[in-house]
Protein backbone atom coordinates (compact mmCIF):
# COMPACT_ATOMS: atom_id res chain seq x y z
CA UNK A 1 0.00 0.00 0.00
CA UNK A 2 1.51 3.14 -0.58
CA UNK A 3 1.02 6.32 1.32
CA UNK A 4 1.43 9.72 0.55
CA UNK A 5 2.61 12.18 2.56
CA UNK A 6 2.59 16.36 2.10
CA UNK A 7 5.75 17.76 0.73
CA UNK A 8 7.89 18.33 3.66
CA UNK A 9 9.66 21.73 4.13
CA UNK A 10 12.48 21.53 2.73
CA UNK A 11 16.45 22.89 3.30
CA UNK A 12 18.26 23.18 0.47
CA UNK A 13 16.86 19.76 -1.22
CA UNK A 14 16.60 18.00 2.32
CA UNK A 15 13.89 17.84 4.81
CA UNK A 16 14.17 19.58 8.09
CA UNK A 17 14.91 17.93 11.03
CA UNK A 18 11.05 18.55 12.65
CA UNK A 19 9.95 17.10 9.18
CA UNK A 20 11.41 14.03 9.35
CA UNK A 21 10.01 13.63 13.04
CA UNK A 22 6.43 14.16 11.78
CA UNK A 23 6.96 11.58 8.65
CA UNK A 24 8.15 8.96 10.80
CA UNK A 25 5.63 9.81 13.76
CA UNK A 26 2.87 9.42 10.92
CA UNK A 27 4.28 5.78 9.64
CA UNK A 28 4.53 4.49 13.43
CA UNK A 29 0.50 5.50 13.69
CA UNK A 30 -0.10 2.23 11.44
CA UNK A 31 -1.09 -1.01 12.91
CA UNK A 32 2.29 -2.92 12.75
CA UNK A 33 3.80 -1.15 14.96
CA UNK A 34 2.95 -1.82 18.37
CA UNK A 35 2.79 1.05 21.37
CA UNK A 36 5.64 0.34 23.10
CA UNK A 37 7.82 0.36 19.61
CA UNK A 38 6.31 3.72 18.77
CA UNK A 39 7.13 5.04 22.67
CA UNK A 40 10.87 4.08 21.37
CA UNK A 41 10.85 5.33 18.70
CA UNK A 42 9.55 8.58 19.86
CA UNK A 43 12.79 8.32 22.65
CA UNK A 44 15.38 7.89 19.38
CA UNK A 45 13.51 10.58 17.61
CA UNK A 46 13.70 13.35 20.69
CA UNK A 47 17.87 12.26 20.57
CA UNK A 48 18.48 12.54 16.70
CA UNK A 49 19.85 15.72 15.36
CA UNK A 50 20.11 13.92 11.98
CA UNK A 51 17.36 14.91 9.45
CA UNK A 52 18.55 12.40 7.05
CA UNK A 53 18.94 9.61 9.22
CA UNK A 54 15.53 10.29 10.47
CA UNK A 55 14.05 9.87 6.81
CA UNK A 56 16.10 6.92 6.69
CA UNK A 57 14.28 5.41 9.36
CA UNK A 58 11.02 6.45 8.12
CA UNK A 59 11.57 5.24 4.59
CA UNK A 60 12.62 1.54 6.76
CA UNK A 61 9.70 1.71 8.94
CA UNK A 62 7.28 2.30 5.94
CA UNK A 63 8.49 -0.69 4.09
CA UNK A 64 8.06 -2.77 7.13
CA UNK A 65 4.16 -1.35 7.61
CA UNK A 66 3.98 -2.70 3.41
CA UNK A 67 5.16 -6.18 4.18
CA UNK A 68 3.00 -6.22 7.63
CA UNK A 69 0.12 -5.42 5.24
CA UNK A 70 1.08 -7.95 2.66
CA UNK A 71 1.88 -10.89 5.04
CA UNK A 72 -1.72 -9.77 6.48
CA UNK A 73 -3.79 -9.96 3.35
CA UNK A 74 -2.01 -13.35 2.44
CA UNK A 75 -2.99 -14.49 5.42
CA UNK A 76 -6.26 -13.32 4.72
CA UNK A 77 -6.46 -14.82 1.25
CA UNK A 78 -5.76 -18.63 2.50
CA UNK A 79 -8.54 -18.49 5.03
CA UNK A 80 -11.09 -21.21 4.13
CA UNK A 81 -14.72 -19.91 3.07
CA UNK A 82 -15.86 -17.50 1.02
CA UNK A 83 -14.02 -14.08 0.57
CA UNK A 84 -14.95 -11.65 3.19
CA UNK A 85 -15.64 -8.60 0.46
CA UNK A 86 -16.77 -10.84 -2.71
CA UNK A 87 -16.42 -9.16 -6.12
CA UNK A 88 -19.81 -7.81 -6.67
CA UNK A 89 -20.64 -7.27 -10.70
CA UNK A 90 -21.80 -3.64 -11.49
């Protein structure tokens, strides 16, 4: 699933540092990530003073959200029974 996020302000081609925070606080809001990950996260966040590294981390932490999601629907998909949303003709 990909998500899109506003453009971030940016210095001189990179994002700022309060940027970053905000795109990585917005990734850790999505189910995969549990509370007490996000709480750390929030800890590692308070300590960076890299903007870039920061991105880095939110780039890793929404591919890891994308393969929750996947594993989740293909988990989905090889339940027995009929599909939960069937494909309606309009």
């Amino acid at each position: 699933m990909a998500l899109s996020f506003p453009t971030a302000p940016l210095v001189a081609g990179r994002p700022t540092l309060s940027a970053a925070r905000a795109r990585l606080a917005d990734v850790l809001n999505h189910p995969a990530f549990a509370a007490e990950r996000r709480h750390k996260a929030g800890e590692l966040m308070g300590t960076a003073t890299d903007p870039q590294q920061v991105s880095r981390w939110a780039a890793l932490a929404l591919r890891e959200s994308e393969q929750w999601e996947n594993a989740t629907l293909a988990r989905e998909e090889a339940q027995p029974g009929p599909p939960a949303h069937p494909a309606y003709p309009h």
